[in-house]
C-alpha atoms as a PDB file:
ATOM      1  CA  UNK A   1     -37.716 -90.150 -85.421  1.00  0.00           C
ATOM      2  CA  UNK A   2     -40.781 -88.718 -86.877  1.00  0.00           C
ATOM      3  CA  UNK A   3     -42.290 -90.785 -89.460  1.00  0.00           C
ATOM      4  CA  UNK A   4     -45.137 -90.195 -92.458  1.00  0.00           C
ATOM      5  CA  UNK A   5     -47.746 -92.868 -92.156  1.00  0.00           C
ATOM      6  CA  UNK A   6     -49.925 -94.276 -94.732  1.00  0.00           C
ATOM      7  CA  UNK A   7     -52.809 -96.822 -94.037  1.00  0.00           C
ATOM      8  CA  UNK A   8     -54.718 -97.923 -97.274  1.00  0.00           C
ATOM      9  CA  UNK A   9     -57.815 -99.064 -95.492  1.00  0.00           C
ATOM     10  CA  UNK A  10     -60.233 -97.945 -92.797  1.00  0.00           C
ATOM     11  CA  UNK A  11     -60.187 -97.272 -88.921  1.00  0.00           C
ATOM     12  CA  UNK A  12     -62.694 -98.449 -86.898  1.00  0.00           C
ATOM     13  CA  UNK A  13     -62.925 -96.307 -83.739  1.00  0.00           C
ATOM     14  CA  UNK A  14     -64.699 -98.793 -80.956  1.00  0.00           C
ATOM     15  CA  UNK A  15     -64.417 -96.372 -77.983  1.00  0.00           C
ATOM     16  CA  UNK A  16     -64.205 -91.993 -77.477  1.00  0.00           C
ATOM     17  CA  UNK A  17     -60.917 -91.499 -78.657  1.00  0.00           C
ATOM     18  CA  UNK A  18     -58.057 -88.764 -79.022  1.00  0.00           C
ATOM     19  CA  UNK A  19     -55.510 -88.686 -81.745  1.00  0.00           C
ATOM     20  CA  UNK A  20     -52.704 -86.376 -81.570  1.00  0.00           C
ATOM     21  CA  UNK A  21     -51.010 -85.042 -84.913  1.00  0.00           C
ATOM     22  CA  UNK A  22     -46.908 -84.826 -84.545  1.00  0.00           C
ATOM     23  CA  UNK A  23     -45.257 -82.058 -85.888  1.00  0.00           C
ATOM     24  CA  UNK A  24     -43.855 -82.801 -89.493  1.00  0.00           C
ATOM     25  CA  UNK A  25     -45.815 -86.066 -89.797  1.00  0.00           C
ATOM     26  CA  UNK A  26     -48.389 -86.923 -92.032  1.00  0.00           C
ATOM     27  CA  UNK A  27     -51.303 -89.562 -91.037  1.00  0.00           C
ATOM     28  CA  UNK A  28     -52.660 -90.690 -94.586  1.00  0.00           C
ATOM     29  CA  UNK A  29     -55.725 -92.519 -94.760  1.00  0.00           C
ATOM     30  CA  UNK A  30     -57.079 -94.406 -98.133  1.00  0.00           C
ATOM     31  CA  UNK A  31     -59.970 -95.472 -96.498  1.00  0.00           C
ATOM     32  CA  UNK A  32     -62.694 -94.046 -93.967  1.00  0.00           C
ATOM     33  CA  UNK A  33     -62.711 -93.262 -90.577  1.00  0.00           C
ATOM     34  CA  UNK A  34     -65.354 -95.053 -88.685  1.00  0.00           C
ATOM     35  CA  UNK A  35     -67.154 -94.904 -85.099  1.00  0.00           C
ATOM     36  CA  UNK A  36     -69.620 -96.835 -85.614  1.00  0.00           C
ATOM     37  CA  UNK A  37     -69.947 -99.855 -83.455  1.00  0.00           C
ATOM     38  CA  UNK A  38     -72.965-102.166 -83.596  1.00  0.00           C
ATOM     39  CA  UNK A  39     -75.978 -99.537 -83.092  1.00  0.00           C
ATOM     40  CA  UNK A  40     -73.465 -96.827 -81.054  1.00  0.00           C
ATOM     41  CA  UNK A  41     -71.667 -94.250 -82.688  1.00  0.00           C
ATOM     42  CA  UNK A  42     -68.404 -93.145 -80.608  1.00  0.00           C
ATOM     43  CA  UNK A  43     -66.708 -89.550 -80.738  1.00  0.00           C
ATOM     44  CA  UNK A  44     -63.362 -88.291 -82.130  1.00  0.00           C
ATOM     45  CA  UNK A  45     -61.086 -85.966 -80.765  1.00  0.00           C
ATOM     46  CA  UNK A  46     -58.151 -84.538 -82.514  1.00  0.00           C
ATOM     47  CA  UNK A  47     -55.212 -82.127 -81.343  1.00  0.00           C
ATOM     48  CA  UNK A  48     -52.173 -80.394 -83.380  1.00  0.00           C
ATOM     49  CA  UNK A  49     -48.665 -79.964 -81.263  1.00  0.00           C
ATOM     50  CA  UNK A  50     -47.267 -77.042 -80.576  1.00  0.00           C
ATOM     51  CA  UNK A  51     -46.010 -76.220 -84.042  1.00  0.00           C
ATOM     52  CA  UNK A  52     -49.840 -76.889 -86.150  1.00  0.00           C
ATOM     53  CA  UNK A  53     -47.599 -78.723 -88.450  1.00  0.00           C
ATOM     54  CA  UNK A  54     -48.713 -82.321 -88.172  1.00  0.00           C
ATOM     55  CA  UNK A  55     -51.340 -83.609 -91.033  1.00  0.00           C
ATOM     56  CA  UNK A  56     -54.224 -85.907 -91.241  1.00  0.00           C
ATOM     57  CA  UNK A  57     -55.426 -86.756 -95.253  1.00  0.00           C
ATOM     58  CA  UNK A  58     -58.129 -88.998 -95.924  1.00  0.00           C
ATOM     59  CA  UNK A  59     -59.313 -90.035 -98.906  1.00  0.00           C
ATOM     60  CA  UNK A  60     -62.658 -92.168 -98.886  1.00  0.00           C
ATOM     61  CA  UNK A  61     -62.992 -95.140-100.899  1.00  0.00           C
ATOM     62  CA  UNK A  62     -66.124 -95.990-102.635  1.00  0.00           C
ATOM     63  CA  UNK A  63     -69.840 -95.592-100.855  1.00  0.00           C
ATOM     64  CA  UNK A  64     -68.173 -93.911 -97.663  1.00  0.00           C
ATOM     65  CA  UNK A  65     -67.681 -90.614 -95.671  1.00  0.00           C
ATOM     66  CA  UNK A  66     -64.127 -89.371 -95.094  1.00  0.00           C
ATOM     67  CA  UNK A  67     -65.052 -89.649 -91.147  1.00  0.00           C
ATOM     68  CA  UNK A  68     -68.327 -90.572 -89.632  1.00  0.00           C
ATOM     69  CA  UNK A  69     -68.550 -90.085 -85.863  1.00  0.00           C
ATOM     70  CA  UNK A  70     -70.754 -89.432 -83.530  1.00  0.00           C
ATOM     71  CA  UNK A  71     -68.812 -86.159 -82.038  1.00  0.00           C
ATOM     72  CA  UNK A  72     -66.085 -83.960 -83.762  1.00  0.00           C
ATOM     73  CA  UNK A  73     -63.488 -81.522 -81.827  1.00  0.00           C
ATOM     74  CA  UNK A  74     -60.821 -80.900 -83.746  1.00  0.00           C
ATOM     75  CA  UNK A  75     -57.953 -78.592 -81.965  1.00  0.00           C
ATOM     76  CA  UNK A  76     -55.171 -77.689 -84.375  1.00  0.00           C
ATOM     77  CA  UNK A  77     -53.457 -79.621 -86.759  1.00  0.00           C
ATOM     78  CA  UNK A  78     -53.388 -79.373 -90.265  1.00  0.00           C
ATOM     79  CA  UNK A  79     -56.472 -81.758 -91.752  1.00  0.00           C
ATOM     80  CA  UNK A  80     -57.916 -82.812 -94.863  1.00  0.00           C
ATOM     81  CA  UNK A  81     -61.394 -85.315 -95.609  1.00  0.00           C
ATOM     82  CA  UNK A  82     -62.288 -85.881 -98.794  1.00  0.00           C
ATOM     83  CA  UNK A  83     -66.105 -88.397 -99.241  1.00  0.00           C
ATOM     84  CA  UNK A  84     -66.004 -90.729-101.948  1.00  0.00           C
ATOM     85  CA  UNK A  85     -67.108 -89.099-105.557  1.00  0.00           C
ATOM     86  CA  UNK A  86     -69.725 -90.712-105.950  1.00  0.00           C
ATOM     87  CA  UNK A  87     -72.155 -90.436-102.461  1.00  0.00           C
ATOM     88  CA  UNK A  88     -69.787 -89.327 -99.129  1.00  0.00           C
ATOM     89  CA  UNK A  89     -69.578 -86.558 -97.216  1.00  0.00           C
ATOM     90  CA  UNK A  90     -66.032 -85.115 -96.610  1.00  0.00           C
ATOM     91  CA  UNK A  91     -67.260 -84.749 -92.616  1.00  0.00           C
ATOM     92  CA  UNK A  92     -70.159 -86.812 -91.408  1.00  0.00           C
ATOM     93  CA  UNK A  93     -70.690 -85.792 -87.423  1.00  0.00           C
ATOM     94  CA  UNK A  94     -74.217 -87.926 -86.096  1.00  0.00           C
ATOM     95  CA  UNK A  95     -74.130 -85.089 -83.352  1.00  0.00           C
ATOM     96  CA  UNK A  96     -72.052 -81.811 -82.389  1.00  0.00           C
ATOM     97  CA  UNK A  97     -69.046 -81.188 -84.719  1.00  0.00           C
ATOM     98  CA  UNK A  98     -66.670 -78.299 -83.084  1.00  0.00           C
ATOM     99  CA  UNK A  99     -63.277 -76.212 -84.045  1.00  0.00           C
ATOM    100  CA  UNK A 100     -61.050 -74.638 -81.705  1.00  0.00           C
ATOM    101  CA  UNK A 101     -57.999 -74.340 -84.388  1.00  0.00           C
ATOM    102  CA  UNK A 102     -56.324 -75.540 -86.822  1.00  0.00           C
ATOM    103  CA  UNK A 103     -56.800 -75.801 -90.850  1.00  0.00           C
ATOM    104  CA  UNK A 104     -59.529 -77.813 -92.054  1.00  0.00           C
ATOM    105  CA  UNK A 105     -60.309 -78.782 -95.970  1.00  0.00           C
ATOM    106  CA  UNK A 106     -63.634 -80.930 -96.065  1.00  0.00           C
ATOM    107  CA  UNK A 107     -64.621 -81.774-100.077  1.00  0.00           C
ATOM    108  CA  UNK A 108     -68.135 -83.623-100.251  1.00  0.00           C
ATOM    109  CA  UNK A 109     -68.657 -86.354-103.083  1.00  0.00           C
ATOM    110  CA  UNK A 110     -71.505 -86.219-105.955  1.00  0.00           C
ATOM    111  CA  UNK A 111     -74.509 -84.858-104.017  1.00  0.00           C
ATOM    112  CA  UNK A 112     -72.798 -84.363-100.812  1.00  0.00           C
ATOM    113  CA  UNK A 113     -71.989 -81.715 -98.112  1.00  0.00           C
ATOM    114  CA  UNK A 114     -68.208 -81.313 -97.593  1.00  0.00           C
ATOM    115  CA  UNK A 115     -69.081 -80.680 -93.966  1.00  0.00           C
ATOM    116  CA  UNK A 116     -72.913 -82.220 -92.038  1.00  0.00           C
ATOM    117  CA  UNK A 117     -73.759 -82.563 -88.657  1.00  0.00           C
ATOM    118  CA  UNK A 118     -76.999 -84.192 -87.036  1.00  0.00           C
ATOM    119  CA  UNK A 119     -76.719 -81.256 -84.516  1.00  0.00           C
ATOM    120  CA  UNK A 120     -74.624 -78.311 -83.761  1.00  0.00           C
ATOM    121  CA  UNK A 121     -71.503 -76.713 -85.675  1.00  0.00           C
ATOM    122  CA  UNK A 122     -69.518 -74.605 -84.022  1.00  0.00           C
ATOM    123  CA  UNK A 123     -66.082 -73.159 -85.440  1.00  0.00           C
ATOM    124  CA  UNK A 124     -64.459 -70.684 -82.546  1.00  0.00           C
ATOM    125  CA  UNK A 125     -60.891 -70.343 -84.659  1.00  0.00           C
ATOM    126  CA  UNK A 126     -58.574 -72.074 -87.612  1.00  0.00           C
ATOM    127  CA  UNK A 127     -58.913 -72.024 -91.133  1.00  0.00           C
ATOM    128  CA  UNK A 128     -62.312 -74.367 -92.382  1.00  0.00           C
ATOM    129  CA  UNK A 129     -62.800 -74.445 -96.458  1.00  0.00           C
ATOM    130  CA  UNK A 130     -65.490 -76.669 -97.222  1.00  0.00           C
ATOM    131  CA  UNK A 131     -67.026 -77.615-100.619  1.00  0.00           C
ATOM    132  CA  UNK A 132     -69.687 -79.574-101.422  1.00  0.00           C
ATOM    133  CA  UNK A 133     -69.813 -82.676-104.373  1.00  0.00           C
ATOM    134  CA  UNK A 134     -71.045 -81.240-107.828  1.00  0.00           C
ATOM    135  CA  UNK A 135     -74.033 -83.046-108.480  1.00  0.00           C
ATOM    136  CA  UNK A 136     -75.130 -84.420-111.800  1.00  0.00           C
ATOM    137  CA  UNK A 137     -77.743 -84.415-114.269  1.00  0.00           C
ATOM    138  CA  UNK A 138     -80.645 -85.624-112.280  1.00  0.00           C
ATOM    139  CA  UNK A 139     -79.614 -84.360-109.010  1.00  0.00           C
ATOM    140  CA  UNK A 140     -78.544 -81.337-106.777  1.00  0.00           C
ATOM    141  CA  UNK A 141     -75.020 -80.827-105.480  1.00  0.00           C
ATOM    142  CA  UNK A 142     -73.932 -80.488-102.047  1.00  0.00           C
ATOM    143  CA  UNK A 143     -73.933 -77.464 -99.707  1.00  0.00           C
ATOM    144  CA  UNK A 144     -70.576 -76.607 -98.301  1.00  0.00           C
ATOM    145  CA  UNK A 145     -71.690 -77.035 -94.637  1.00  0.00           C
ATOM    146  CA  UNK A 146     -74.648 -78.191 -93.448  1.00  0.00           C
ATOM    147  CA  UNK A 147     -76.167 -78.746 -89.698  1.00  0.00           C
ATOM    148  CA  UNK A 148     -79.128 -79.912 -88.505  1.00  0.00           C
ATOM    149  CA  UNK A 149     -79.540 -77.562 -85.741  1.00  0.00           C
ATOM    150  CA  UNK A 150     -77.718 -74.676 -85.349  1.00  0.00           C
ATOM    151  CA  UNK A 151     -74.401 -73.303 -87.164  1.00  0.00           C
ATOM    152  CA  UNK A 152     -72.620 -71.178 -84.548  1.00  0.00           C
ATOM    153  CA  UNK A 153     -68.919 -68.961 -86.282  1.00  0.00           C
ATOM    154  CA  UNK A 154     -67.266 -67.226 -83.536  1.00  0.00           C
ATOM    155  CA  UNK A 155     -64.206 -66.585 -85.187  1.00  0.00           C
ATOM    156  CA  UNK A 156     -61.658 -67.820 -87.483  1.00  0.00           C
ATOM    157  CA  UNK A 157     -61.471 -68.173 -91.662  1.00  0.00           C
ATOM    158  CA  UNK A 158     -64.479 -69.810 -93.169  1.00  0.00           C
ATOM    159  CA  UNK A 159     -65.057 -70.419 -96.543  1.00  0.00           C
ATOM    160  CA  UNK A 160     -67.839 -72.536 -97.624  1.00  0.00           C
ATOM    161  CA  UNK A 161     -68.857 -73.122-101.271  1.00  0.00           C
ATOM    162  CA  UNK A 162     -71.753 -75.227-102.642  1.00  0.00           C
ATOM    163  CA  UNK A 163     -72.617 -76.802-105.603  1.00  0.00           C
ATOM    164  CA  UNK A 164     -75.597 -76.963-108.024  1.00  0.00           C
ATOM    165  CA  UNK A 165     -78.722 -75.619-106.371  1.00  0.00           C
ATOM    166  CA  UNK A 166     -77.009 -75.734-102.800  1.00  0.00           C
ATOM    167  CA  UNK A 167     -76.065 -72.720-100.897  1.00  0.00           C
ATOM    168  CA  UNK A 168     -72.763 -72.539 -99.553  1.00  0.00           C
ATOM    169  CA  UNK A 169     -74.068 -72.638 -96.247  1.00  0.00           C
ATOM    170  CA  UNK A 170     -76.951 -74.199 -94.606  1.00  0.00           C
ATOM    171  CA  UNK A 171     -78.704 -74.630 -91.453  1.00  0.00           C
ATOM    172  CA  UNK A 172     -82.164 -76.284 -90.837  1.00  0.00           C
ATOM    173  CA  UNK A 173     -82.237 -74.116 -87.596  1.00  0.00           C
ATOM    174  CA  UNK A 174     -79.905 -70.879 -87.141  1.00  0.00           C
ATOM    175  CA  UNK A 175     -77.180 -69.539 -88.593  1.00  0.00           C
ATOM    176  CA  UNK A 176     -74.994 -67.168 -86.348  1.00  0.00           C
ATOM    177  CA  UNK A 177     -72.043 -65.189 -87.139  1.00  0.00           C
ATOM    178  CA  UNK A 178     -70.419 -63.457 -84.177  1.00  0.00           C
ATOM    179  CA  UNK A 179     -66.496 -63.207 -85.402  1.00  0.00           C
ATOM    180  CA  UNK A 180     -64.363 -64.364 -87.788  1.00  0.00           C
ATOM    181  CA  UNK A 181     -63.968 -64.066 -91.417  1.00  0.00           C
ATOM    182  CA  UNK A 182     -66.801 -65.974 -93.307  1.00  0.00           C
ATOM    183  CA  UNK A 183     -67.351 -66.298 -97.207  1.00  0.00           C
ATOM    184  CA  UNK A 184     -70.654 -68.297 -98.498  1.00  0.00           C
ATOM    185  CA  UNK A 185     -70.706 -69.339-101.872  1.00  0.00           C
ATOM    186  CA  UNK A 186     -73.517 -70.875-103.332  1.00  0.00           C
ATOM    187  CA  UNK A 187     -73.786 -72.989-106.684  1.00  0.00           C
ATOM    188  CA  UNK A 188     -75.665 -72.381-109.609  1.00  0.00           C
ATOM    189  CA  UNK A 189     -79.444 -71.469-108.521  1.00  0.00           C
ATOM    190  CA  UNK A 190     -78.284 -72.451-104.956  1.00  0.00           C
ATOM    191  CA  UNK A 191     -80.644 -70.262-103.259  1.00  0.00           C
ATOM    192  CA  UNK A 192     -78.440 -67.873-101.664  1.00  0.00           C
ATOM    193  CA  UNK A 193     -75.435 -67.811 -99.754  1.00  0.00           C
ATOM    194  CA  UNK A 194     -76.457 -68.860 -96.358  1.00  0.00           C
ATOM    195  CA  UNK A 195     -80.059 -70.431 -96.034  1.00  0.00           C
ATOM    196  CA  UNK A 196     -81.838 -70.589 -92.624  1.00  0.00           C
ATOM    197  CA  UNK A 197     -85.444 -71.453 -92.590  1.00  0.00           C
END
């Protein structure tokens, strides 16, 4: 028997690891998701069964990401990371963050990116909405999805939306758009849509 699981705390991740989302199950997370160990970050995996209909939420708690890993692939499923309001990123990826399919909601916190990676982004198919945190009076919200190298759509739904003087979309290398359905929104003064040096 299926069963809807709720853990109101964090997971540590200690080693590369694969979580698989059952159909009609929901995995929801008050907490964080972790894989940090010591000085080494480790990498996260996820897969949807066959039917897409199996659900990850997580909802940081205060001062944290909704996931901070070293690696990303997510592969289906239906999946939802929201940072902590006040300083978290919805998805926090130290290195390549990648999707093959599925649905993917990322909301950032305050001054945060709903989706950042140290390195690459690459989205090849699924659904990804991703909004950054709002800012405040002093200081500029967050950009919808932001990479540190290069953001690479293939194909897929995209729909990325920043906040106060962030554009939807950001990429402190390249920006490339071969497929897919993308829509860039950028906040208030945000500099346009999509902003590649």
């Amino acid at each position: 028997m299926k069963k809807d699981v709720t853990i109101s705390n964090y997971i540590y991740i200690s080693e590369d690891t694969k979580l698989i989302l059952c159909d009609e199950a929901t995995l929801t997370i008050n907490g964080y998701i972790d894989g940090t160990s010591g000085t080494t970050k480790h990498s996260l995996t996820i897969y949807g069964q066959e039917n897409q209909t199996g659900k990850l939420i997580v909802n940081a708690t205060t001062g944290h990401n909704g996931i901070l890993v070293k690696d990303l692939e997510i592969h289906g499923g239906d999946i939802s990371f929201t940072g902590d309001n006040t300083q978290g990123e919805g998805i926090r990826v130290e290195g390549d963050f990648t999707i093959y399919g599925g649905k993917v909601v990322a909301n950032g916190g305050e001054t945060c990116s709903g989706i950042s990676a140290g390195n690459n982004i690459t989205i090849n198919d699924g659904t990804v909405v991703a909004t950054g945190g709002n800012g405040d009076d002093t200081r500029d919200g967050g950009c919808g999805i932001y990479a540190g190298n290069d953001i690479t759509i293939n194909g897929g739904n995209v729909t990325a939306t920043g906040k106060k003087n962030s554009p939807g979309i950001k990429s402190a290398q390249n920006i490339n758009i071969t497929g897919g359905t993308v829509s860039a929104v950028a906040g208030e003064n945000g500099g346009g849509t999509l902003f590649a040096p």
